[in-house]
Protein backbone atom coordinates (compact mmCIF):
# COMPACT_ATOMS: atom_id res chain seq x y z
CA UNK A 1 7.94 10.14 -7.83
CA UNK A 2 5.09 10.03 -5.66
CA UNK A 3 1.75 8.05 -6.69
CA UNK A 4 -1.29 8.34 -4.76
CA UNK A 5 -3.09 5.05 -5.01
CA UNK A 6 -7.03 3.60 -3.19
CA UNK A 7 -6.60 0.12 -4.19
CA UNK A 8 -4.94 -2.90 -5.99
CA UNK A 9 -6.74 -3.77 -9.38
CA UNK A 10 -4.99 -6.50 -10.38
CA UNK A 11 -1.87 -8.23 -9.67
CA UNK A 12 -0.07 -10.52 -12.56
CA UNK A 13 3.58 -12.20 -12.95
CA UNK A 14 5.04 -11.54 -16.23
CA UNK A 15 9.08 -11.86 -17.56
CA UNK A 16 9.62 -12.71 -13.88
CA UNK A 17 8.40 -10.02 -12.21
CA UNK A 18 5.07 -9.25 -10.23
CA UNK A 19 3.13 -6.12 -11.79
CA UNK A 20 0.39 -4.44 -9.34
CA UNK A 21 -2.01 -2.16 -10.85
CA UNK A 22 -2.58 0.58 -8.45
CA UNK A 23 -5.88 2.48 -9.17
CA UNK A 24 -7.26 5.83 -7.25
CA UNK A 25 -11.12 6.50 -7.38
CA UNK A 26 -11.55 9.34 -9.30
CA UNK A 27 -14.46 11.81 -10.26
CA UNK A 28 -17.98 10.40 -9.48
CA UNK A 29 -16.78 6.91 -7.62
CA UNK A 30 -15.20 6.04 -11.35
CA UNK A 31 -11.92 4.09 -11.13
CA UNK A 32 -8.88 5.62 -12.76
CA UNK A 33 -5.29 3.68 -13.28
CA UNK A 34 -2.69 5.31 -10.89
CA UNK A 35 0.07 3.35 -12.40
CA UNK A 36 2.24 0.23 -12.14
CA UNK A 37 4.31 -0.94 -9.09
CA UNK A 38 6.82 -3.93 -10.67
CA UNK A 39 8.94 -6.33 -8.65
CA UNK A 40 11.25 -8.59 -9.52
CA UNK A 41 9.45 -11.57 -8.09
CA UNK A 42 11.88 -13.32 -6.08
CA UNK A 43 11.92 -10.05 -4.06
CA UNK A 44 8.36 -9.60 -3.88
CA UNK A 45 7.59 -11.27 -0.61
CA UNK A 46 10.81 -9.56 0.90
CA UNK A 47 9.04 -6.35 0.19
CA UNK A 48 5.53 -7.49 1.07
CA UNK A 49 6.96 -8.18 4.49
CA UNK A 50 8.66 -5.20 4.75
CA UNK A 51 5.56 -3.09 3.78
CA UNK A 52 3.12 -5.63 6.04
CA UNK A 53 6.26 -4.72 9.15
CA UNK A 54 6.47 -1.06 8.70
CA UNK A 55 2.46 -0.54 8.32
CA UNK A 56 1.87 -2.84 11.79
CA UNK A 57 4.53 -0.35 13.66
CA UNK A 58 2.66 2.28 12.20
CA UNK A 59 -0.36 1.21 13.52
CA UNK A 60 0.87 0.35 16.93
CA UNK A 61 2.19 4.36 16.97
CA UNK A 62 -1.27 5.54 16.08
CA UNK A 63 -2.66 3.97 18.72
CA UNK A 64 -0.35 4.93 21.65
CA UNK A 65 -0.73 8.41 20.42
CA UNK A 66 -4.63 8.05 20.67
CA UNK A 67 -4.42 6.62 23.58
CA UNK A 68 -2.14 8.75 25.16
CA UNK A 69 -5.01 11.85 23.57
CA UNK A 70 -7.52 10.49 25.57
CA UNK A 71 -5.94 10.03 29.17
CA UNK A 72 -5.00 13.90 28.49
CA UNK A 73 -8.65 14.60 28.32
């Protein structure tokens, strides 16, 4: 399942787990619920980090590859 999400709404802990409420902006800048991400939360911070690792290697790939772009040009 694939959910295309612009931003956190809210984030709660309930029954032990964290609940984030992922919303996209939709039609005329309105905001419209994507949907739920839930995690147990004595994981949560395991996958925060993970997420928070994977998005700074990301980042360090998008910039090599723009710089490497512009010493090309």
């Amino acid at each position: 399942m694939h959910i295309f999400a612009d931003q956190i709404s809210q984030i709660t802990l309930s029954n032990g787990n964290v609940r984030i409420q992922l919303t996209q902006r939709g039609p005329n800048d309105e905001t419209v619920e994507a949907g739920t991400l839930i995690i147990p939360a004595a994981q949560a911070a395991n996958v925060v980090n993970s997420l928070a690792g994977s998005l700074k290697q990301l980042d360090e790939r998008l910039k090599a590859q723009s710089e490497g772009e512009e010493k090309a040009q």
